[in-house]
PDB file of N, CA and C in Angstrom:
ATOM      1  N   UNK A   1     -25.696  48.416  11.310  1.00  0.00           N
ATOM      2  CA  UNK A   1     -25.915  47.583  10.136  1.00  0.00           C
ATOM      3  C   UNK A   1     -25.206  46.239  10.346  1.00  0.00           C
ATOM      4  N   UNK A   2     -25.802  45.134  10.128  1.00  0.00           N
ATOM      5  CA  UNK A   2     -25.430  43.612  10.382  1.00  0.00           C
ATOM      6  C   UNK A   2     -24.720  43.722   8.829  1.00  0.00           C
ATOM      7  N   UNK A   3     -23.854  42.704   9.273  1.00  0.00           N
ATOM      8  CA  UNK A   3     -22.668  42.175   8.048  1.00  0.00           C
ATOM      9  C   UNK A   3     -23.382  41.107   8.272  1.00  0.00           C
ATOM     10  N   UNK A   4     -23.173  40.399   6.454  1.00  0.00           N
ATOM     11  CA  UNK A   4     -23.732  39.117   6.549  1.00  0.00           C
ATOM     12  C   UNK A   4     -22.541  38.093   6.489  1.00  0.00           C
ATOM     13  N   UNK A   5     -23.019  36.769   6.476  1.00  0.00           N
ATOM     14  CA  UNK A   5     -22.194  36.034   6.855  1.00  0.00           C
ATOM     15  C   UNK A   5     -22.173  35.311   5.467  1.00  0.00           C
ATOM     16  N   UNK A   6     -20.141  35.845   5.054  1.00  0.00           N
ATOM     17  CA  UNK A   6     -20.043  35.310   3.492  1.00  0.00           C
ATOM     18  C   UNK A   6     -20.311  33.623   3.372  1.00  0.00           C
ATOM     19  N   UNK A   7     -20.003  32.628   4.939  1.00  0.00           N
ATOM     20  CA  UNK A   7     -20.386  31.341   3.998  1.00  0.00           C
ATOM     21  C   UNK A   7     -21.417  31.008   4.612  1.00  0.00           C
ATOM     22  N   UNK A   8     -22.534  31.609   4.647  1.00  0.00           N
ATOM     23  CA  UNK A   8     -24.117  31.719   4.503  1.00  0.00           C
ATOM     24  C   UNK A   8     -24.765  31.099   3.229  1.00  0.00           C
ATOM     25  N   UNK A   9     -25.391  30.215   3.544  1.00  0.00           N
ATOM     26  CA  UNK A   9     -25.970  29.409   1.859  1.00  0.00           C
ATOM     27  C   UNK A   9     -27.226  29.891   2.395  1.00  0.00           C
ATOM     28  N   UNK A  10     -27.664  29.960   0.988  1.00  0.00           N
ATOM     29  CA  UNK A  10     -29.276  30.314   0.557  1.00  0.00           C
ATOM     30  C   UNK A  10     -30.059  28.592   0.784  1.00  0.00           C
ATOM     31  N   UNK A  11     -29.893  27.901   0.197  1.00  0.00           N
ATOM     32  CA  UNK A  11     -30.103  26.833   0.383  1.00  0.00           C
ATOM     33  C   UNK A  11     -29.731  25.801   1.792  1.00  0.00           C
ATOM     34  N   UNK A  12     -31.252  25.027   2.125  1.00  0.00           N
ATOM     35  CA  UNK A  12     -30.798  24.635   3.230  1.00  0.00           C
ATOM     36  C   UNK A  12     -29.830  23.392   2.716  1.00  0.00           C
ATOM     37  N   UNK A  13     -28.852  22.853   3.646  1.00  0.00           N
ATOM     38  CA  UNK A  13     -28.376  22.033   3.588  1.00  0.00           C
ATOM     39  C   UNK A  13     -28.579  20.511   3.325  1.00  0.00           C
ATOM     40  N   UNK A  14     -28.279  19.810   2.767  1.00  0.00           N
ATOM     41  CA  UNK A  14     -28.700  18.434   2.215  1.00  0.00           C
ATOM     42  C   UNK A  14     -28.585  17.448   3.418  1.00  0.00           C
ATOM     43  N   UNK A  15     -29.508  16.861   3.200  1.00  0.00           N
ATOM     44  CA  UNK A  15     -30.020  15.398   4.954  1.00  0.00           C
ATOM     45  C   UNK A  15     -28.752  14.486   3.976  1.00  0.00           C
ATOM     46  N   UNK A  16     -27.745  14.290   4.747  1.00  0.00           N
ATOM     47  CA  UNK A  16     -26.118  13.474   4.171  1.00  0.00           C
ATOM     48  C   UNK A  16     -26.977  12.170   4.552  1.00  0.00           C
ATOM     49  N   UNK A  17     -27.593  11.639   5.692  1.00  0.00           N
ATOM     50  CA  UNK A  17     -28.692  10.585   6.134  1.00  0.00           C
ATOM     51  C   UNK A  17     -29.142  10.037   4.963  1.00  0.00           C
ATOM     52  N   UNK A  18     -29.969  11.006   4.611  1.00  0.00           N
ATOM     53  CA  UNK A  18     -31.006  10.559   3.856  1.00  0.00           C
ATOM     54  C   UNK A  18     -30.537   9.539   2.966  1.00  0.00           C
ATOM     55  N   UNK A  19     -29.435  10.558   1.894  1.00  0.00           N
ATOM     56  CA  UNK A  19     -28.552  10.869   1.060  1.00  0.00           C
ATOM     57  C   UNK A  19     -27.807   9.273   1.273  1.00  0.00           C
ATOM     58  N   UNK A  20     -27.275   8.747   2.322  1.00  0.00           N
ATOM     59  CA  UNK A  20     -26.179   7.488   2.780  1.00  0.00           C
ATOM     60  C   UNK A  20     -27.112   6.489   2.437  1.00  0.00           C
ATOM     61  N   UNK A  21     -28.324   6.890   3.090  1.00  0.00           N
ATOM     62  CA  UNK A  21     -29.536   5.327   3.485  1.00  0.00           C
ATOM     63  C   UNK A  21     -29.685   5.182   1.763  1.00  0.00           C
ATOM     64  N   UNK A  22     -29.846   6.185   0.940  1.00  0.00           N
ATOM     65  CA  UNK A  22     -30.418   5.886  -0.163  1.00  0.00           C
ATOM     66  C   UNK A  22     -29.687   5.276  -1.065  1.00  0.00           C
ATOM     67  N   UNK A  23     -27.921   5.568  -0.790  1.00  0.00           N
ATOM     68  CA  UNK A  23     -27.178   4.887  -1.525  1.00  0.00           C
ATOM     69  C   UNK A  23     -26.375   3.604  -1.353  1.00  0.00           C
ATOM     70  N   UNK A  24     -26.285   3.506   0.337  1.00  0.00           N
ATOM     71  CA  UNK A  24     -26.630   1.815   0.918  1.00  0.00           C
ATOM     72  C   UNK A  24     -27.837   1.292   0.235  1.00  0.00           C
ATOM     73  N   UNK A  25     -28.630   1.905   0.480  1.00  0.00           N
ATOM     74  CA  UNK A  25     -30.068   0.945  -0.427  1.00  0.00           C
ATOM     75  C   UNK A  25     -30.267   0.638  -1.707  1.00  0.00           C
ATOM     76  N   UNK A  26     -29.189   1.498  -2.543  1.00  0.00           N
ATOM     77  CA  UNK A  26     -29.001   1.203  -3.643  1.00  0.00           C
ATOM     78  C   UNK A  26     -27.736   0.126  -4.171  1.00  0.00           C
ATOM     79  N   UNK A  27     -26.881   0.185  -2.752  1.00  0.00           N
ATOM     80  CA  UNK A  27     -25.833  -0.583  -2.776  1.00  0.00           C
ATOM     81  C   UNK A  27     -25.949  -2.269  -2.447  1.00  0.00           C
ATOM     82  N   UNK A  28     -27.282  -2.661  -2.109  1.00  0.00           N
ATOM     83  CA  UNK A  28     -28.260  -3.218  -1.267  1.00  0.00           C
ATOM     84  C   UNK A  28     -27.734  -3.723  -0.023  1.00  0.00           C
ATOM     85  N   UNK A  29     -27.204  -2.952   0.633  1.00  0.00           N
ATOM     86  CA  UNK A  29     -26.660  -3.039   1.862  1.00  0.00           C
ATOM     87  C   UNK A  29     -28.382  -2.786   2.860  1.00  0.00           C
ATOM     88  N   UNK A  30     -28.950  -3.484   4.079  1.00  0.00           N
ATOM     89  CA  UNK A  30     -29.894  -2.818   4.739  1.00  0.00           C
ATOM     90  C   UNK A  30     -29.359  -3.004   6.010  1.00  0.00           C
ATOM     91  N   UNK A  31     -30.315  -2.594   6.623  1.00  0.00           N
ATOM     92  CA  UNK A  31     -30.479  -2.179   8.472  1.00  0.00           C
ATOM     93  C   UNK A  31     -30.091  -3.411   9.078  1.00  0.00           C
ATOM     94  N   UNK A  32     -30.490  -3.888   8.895  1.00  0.00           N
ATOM     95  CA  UNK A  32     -30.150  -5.506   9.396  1.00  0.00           C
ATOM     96  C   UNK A  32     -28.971  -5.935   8.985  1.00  0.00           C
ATOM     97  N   UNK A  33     -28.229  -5.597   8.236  1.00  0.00           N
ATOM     98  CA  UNK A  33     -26.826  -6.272   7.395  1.00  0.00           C
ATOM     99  C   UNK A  33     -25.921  -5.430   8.763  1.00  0.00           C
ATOM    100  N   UNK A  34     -26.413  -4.419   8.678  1.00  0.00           N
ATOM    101  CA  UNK A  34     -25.407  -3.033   9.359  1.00  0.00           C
ATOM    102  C   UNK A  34     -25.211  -3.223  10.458  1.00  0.00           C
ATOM    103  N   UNK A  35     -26.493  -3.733  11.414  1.00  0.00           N
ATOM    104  CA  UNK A  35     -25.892  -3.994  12.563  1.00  0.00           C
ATOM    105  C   UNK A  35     -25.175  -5.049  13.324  1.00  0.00           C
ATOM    106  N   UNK A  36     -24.746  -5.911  12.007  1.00  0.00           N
ATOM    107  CA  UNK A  36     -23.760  -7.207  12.421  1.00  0.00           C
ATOM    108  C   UNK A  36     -22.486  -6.467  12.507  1.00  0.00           C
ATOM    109  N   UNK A  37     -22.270  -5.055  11.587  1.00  0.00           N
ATOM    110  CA  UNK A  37     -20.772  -4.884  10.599  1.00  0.00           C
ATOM    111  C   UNK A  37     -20.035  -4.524  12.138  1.00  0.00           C
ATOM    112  N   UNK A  38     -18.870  -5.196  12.289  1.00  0.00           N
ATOM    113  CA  UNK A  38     -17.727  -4.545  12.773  1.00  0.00           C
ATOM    114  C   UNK A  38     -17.239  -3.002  12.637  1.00  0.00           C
ATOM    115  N   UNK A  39     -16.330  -2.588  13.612  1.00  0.00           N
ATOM    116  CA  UNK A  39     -15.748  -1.174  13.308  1.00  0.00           C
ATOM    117  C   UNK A  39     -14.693  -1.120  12.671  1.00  0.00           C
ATOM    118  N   UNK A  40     -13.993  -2.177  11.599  1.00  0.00           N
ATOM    119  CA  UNK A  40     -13.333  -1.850  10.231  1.00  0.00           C
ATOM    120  C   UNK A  40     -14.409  -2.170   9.376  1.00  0.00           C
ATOM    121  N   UNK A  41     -15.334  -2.875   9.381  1.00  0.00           N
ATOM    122  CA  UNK A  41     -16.336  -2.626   8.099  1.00  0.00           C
ATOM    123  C   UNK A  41     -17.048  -1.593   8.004  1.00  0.00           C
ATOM    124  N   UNK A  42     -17.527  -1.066   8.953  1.00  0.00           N
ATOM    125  CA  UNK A  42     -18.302   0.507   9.136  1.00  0.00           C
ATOM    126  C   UNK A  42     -16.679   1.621   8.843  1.00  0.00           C
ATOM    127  N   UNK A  43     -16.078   1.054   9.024  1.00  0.00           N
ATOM    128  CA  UNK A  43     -14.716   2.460   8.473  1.00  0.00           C
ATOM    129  C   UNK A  43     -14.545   2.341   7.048  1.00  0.00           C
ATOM    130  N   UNK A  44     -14.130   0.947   6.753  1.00  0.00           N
ATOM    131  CA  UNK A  44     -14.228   0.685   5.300  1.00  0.00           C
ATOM    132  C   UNK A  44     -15.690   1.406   4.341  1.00  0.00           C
ATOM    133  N   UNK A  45     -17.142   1.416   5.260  1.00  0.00           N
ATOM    134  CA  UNK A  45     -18.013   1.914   4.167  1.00  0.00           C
ATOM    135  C   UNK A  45     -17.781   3.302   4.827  1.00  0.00           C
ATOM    136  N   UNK A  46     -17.444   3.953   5.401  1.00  0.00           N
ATOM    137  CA  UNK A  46     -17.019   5.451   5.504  1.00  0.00           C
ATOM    138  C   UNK A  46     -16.369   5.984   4.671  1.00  0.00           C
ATOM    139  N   UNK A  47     -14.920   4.944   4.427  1.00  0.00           N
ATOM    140  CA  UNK A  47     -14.251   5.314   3.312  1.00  0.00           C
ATOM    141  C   UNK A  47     -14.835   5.355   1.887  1.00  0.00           C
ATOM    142  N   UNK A  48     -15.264   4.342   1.914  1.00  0.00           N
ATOM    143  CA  UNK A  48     -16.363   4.288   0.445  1.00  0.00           C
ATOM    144  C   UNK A  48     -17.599   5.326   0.085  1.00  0.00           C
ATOM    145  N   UNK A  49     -18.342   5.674   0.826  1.00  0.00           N
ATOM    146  CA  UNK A  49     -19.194   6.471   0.641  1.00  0.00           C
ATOM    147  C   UNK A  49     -18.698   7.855   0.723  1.00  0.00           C
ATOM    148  N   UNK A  50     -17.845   8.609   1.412  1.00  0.00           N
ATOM    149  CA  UNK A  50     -17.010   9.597   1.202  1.00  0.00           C
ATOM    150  C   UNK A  50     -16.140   9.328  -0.528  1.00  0.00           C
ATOM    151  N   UNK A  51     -15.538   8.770  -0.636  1.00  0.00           N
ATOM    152  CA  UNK A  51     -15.118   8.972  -2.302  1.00  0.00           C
ATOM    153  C   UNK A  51     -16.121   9.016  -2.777  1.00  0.00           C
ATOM    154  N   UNK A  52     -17.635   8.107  -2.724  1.00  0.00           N
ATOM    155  CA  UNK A  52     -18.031   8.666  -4.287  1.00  0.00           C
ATOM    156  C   UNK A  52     -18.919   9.803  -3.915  1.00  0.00           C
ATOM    157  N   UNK A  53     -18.943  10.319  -2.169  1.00  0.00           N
ATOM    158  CA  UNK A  53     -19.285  12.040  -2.446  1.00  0.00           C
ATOM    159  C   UNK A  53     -18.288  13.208  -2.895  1.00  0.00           C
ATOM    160  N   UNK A  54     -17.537  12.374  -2.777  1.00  0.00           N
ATOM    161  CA  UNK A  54     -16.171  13.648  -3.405  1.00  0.00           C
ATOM    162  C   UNK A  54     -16.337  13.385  -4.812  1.00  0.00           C
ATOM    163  N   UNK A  55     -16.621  12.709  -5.764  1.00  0.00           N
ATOM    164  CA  UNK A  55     -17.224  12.461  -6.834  1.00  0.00           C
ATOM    165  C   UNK A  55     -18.348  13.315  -7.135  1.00  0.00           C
ATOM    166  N   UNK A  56     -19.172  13.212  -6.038  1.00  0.00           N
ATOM    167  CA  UNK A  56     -20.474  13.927  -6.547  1.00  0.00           C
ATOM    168  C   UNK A  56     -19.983  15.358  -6.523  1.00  0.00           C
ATOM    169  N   UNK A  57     -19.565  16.027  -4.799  1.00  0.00           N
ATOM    170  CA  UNK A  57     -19.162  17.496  -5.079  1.00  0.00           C
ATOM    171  C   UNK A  57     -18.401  17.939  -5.784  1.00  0.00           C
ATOM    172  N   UNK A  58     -17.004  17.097  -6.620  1.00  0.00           N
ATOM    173  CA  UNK A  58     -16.129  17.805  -7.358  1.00  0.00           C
ATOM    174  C   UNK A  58     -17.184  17.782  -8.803  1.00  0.00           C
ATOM    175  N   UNK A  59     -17.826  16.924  -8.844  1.00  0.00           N
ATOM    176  CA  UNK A  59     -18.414  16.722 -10.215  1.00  0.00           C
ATOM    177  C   UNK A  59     -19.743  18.373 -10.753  1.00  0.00           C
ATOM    178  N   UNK A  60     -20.256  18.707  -9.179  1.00  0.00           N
ATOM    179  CA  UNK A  60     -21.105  19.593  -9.070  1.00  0.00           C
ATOM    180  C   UNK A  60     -19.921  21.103  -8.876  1.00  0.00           C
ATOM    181  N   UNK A  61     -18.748  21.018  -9.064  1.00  0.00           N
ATOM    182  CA  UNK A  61     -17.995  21.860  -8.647  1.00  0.00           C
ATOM    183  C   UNK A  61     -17.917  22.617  -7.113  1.00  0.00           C
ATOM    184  N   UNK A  62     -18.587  22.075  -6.268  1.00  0.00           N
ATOM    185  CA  UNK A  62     -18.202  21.791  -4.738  1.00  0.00           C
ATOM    186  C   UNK A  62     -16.874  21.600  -3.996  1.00  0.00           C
ATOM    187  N   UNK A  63     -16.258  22.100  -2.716  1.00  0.00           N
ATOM    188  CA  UNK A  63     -15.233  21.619  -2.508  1.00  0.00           C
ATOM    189  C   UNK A  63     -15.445  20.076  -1.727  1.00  0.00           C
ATOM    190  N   UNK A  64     -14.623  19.505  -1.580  1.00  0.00           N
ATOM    191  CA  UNK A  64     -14.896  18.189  -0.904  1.00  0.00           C
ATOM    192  C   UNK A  64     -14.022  17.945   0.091  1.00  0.00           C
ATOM    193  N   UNK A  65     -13.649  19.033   0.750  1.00  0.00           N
ATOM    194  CA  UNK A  65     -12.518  18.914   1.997  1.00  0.00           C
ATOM    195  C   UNK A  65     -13.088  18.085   2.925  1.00  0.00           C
ATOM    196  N   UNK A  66     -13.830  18.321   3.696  1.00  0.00           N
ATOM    197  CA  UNK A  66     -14.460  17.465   4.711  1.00  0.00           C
ATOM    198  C   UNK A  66     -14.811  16.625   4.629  1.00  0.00           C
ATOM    199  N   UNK A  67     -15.077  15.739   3.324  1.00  0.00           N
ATOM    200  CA  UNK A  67     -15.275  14.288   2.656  1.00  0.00           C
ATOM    201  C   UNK A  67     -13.954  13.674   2.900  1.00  0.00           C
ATOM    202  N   UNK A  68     -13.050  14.613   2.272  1.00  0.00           N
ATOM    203  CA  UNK A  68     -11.227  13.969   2.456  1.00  0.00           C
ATOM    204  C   UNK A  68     -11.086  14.092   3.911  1.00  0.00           C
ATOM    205  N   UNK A  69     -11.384  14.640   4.970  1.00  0.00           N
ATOM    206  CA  UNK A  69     -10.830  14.824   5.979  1.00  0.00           C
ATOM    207  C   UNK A  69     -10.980  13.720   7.013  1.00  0.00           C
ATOM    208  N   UNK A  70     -12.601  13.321   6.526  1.00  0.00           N
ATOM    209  CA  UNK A  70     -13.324  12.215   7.091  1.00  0.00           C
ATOM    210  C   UNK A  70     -12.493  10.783   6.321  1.00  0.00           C
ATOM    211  N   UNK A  71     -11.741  10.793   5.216  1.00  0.00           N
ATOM    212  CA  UNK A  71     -11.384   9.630   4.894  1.00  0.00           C
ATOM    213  C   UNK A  71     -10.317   9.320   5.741  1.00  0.00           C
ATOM    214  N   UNK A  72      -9.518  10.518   5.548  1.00  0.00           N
ATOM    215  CA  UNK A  72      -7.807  10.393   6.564  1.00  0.00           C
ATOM    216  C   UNK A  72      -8.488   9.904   8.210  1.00  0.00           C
ATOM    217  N   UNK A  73      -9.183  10.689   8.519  1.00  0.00           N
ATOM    218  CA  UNK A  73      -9.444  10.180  10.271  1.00  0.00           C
ATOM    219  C   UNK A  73      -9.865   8.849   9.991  1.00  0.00           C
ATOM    220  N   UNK A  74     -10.447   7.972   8.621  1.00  0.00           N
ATOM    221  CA  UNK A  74     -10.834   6.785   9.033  1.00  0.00           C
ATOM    222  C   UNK A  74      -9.808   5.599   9.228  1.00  0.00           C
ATOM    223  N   UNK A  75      -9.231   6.597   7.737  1.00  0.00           N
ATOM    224  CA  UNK A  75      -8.077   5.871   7.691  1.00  0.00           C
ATOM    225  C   UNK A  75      -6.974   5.693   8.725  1.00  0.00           C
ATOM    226  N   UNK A  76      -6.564   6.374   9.971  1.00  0.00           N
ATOM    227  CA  UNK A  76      -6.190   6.507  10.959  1.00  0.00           C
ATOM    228  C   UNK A  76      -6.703   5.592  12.304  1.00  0.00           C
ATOM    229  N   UNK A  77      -7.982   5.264  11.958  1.00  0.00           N
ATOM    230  CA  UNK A  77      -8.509   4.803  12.934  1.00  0.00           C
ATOM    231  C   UNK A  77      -8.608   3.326  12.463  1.00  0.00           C
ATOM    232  N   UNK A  78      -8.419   2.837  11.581  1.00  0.00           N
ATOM    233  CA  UNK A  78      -8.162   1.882  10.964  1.00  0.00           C
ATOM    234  C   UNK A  78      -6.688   0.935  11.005  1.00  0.00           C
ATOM    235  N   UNK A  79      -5.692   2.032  11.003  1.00  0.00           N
ATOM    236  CA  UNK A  79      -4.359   1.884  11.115  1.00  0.00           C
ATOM    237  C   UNK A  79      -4.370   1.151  12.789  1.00  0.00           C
ATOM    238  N   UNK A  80      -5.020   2.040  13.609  1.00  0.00           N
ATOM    239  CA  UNK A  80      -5.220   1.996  14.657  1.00  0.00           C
ATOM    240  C   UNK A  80      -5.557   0.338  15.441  1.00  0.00           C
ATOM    241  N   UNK A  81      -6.756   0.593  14.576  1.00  0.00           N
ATOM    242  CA  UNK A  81      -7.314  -1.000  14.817  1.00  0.00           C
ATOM    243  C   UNK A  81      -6.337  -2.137  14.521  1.00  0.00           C
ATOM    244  N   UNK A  82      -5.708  -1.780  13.709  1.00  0.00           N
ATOM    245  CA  UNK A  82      -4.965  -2.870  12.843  1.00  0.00           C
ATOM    246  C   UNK A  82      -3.547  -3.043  13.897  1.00  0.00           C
ATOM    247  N   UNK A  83      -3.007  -2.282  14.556  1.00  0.00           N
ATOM    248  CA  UNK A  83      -2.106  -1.932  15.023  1.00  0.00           C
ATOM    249  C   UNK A  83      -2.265  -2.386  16.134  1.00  0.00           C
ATOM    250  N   UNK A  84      -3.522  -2.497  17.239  1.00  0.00           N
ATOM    251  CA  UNK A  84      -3.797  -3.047  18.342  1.00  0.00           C
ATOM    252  C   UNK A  84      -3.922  -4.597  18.115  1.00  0.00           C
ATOM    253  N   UNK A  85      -4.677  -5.181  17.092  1.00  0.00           N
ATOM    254  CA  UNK A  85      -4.481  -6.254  16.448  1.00  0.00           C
ATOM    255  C   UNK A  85      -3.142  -7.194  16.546  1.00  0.00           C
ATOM    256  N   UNK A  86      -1.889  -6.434  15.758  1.00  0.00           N
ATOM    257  CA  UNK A  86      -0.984  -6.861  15.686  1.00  0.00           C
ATOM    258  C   UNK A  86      -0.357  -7.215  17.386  1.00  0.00           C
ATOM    259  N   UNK A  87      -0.631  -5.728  17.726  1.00  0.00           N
ATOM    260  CA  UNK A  87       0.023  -6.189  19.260  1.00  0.00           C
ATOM    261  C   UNK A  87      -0.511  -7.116  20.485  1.00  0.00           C
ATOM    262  N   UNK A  88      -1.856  -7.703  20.044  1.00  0.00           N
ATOM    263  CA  UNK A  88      -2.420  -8.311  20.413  1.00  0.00           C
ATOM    264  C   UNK A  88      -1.863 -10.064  19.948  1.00  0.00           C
ATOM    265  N   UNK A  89      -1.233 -10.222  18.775  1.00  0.00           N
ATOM    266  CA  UNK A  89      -1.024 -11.292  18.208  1.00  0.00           C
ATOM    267  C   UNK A  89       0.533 -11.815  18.819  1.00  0.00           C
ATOM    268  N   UNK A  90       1.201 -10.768  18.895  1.00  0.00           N
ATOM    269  CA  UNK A  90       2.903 -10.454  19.457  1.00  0.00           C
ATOM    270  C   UNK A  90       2.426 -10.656  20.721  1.00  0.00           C
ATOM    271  N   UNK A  91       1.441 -10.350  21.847  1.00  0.00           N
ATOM    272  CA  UNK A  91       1.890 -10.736  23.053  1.00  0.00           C
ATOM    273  C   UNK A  91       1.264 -11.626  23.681  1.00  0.00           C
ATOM    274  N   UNK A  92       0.221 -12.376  22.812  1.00  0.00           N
ATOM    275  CA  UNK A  92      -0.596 -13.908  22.804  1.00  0.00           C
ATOM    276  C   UNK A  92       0.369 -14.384  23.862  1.00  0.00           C
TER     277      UNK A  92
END
């Protein structure tokens, strides 16, 4: 007899894609804007679009760990950037 698998959803999983494009497009951010953005502006809308899905899943009673988890790594990678920056300015 197979055991099932307790975090098995009945439901398939939501296109997060779809889901981003639709709320950039509502943000009126497009395709063309995006591929000018730098890698602190693409972290910055990482950060942004992760809070207001932690909004949506806490609001749907969802957990939103992996929304937060994705903010801290951006936020890290950000620090990062910022940090090479600086040492870049110090040894001009």
């Amino acid at each position: 007899m197979q055991m099932s698998d307790p975090y098995e959803t009945r439901r398939p999983w939501p296109n997060w894609a779809a889901i981003q494009k639709e709320t950039l497009g509502n943000l009126g951010f497009t395709d063309q804007w995006e591929a000018k953005m730098t890698r602190k502006q693409e972290l910055e809308r990482i950060i942004f679009l992760n809070q207001q899905l932690i909004v949506m899943l806490e609001a749907e009673g969802k957990p939103a760990d992996i929304a937060r988890e994705t903010i801290r790594q951006a936020r890290r990678e950000m620090w990062a950037l910022e940090s090479q920056s600086a040492l870049k300015c110090v040894n001009w």
